[in-house]
Protein backbone atom coordinates (compact mmCIF):
# COMPACT_ATOMS: atom_id res chain seq x y z
CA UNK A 1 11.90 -111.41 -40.79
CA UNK A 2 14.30 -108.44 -39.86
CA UNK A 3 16.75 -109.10 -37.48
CA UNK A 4 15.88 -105.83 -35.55
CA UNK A 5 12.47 -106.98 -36.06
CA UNK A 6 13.34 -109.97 -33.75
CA UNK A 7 15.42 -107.71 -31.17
CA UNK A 8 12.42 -105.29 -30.85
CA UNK A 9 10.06 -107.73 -30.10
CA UNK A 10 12.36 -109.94 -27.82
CA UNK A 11 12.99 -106.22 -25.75
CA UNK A 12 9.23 -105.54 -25.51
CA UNK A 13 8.34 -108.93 -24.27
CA UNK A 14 10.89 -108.88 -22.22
CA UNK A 15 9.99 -105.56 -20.20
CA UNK A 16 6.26 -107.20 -20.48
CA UNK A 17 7.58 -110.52 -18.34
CA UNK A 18 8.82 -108.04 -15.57
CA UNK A 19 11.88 -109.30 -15.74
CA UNK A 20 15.53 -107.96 -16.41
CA UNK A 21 17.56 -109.96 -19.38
CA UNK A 22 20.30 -112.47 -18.62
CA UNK A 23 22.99 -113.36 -20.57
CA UNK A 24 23.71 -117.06 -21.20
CA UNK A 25 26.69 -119.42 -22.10
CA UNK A 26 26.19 -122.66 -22.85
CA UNK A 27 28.64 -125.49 -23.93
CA UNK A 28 28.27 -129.29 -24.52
CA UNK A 29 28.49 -132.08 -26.69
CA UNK A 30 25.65 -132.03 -30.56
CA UNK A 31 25.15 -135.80 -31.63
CA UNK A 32 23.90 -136.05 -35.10
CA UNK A 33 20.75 -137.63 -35.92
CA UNK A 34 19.21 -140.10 -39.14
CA UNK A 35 20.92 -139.33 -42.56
CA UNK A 36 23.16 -136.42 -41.09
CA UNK A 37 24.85 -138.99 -38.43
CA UNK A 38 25.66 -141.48 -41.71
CA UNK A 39 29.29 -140.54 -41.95
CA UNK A 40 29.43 -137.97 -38.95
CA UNK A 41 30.67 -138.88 -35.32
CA UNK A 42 29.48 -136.08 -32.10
CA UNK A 43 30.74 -132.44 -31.98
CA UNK A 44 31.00 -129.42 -30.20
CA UNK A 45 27.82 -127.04 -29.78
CA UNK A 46 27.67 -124.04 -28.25
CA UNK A 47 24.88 -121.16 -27.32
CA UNK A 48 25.11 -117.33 -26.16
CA UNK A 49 21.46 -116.53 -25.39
CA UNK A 50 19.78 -113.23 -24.19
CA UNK A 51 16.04 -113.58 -22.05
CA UNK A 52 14.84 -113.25 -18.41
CA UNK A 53 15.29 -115.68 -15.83
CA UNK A 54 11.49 -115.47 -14.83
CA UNK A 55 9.05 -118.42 -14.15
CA UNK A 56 6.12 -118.29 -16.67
CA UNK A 57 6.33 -117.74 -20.88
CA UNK A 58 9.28 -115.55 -21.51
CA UNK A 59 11.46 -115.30 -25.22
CA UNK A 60 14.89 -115.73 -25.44
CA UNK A 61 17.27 -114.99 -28.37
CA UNK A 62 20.07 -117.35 -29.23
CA UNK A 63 23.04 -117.16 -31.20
CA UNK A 64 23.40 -121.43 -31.40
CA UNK A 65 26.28 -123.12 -33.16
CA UNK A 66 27.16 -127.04 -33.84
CA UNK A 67 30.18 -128.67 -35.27
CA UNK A 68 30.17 -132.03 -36.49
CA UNK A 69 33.17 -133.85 -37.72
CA UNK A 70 32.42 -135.75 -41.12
CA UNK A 71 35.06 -139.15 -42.07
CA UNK A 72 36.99 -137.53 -44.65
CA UNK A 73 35.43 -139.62 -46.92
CA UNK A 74 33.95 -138.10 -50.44
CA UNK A 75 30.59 -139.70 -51.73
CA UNK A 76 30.20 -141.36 -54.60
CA UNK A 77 28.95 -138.59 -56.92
CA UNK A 78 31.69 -136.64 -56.33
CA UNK A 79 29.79 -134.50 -53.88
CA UNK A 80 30.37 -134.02 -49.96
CA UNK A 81 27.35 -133.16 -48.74
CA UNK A 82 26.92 -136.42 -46.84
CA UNK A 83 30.31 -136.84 -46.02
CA UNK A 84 32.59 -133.68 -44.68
CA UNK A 85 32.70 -131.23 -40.89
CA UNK A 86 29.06 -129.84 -40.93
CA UNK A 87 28.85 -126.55 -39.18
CA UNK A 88 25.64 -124.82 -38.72
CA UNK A 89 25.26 -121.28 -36.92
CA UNK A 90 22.00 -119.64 -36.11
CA UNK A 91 19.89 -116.57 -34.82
CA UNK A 92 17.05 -118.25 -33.03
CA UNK A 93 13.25 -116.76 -30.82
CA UNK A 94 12.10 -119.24 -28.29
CA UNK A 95 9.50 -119.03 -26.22
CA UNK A 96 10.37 -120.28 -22.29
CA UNK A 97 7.77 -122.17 -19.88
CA UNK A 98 9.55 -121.90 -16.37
CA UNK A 99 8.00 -123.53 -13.62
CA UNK A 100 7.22 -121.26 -10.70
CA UNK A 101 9.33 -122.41 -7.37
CA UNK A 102 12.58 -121.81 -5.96
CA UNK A 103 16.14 -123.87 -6.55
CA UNK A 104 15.98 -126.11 -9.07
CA UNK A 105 13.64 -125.00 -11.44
CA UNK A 106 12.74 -127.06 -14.65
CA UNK A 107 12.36 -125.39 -17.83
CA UNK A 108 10.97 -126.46 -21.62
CA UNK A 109 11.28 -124.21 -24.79
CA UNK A 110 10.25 -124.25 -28.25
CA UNK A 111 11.11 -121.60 -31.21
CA UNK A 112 12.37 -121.19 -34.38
CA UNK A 113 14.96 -119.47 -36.56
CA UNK A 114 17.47 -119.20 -39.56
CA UNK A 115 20.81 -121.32 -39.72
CA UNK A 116 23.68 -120.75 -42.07
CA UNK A 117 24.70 -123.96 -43.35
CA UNK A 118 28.92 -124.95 -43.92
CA UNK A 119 30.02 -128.37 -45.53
CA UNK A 120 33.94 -128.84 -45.57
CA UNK A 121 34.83 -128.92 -49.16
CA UNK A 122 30.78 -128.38 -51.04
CA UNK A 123 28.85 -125.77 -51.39
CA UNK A 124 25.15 -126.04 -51.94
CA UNK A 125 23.54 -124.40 -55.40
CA UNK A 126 20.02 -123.17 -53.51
CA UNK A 127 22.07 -121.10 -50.77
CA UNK A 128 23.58 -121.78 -47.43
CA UNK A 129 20.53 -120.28 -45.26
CA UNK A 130 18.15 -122.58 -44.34
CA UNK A 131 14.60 -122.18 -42.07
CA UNK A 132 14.45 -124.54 -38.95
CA UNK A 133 13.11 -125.31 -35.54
CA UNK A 134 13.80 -126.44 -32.03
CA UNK A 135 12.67 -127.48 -28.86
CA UNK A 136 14.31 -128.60 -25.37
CA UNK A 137 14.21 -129.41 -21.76
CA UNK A 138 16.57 -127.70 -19.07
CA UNK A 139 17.28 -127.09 -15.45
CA UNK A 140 18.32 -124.09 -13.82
CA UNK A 141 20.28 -124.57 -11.20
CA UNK A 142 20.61 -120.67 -9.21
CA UNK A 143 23.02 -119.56 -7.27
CA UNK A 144 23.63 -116.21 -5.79
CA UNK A 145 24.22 -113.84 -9.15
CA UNK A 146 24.37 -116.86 -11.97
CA UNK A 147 22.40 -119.58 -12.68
CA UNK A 148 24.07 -122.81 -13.73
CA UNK A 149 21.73 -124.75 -16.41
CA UNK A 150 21.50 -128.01 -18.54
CA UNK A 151 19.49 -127.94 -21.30
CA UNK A 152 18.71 -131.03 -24.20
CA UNK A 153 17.46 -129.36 -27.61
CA UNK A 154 16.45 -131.02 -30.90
CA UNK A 155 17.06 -129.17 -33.92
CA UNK A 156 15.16 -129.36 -36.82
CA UNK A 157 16.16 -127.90 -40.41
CA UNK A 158 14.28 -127.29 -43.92
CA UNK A 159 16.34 -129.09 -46.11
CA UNK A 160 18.78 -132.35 -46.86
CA UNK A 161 21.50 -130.33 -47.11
CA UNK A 162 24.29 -132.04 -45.30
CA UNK A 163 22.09 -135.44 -44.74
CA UNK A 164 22.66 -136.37 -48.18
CA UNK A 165 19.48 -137.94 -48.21
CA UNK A 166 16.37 -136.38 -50.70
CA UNK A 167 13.72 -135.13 -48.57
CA UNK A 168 15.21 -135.92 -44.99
CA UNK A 169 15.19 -132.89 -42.66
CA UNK A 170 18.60 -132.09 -40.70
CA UNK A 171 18.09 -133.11 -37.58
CA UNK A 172 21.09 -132.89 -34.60
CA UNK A 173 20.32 -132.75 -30.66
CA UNK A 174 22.58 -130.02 -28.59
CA UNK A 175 23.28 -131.28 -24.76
CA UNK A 176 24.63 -128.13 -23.27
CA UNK A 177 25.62 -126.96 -19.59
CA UNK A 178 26.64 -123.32 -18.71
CA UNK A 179 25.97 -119.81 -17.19
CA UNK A 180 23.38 -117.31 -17.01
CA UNK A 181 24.90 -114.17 -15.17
């Protein structure tokens, strides 16, 4: 899919929600998961996302990143796929279900995109870009012209790149807090 593919459609269902588009910034803490959280301790994650603030199904476009630090270790094949920092940066479409109310409103989200995959000292033979999905639960918390929010996410990725075990997905979970303006 074509990036301005994605923008185009997020615009158009974004005028179709009747809503205008936010800006978000999110912070937190990304705990790894199964084979990725082997050698790997909790990192930074971060999200700048684009989407109304409107209750019902509306998209949103992300721009997510993780960091998680690996020991400093190197496996025992010579490889450090299992073992070194693990970045991962993605363009990612979700679809938003907020519940219809005022204050705190709850929200859940589910969508899917492409990640570009880093492992401190490796490189991967089958390419860095890798096909994945997510899901989460939030709040938003509004206030008079932002909305604070805290969001969990699970992140889901097409390949054992970086887990270092064949056939295991890449799996991480994002808990964020920040702004929607």
């Amino acid at each position: 899919m074509r990036i301005s593919f994605l923008v185009v459609l997020l615009v158009v269902w974004a005028a179709a929600a009747d809503a205008q588009p936010r800006v978000g910034v999110d912070v937190g803490v990304v705990v790894p998961t199964g084979a990725l959280g082997e050698h790997r301790s909790a990192g930074v994650a971060a999200t700048v996302s684009v989407g109304p603030r409107a209750s019902g199904l509306t998209p949103r476009l992300d721009v997510a990143l993780a960091h998680l630090p690996g020991d400093g270790t190197v496996s025992e094949n010579g490889t450090n796929s299992r073992r070194g920092d693990y970045t991962s940066a993605g363009l990612r479409l979700s679809a938003v279900y907020r519940a219809r109310g005022r204050g705190v409103v709850p929200y859940g989200l589910i969508g899917g995109g492409l990640y570009v995959l880093t492992i401190e000292r490796d490189r991967n033979p089958y390419g860095d870009v890798f096909g994945g999905l997510h899901t989460g639960l939030g709040i938003d918390v509004p206030l008079e012209r932002v909305a604070l929010t805290a969001e969990i996410g699970a992140v889901a990725m097409a390949t054992d790149y970086g887990a270092g075990a064949f056939n295991f997905p890449t799996l991480h979970v994002p808990l964020t807090v920040g702004v929607r303006f």
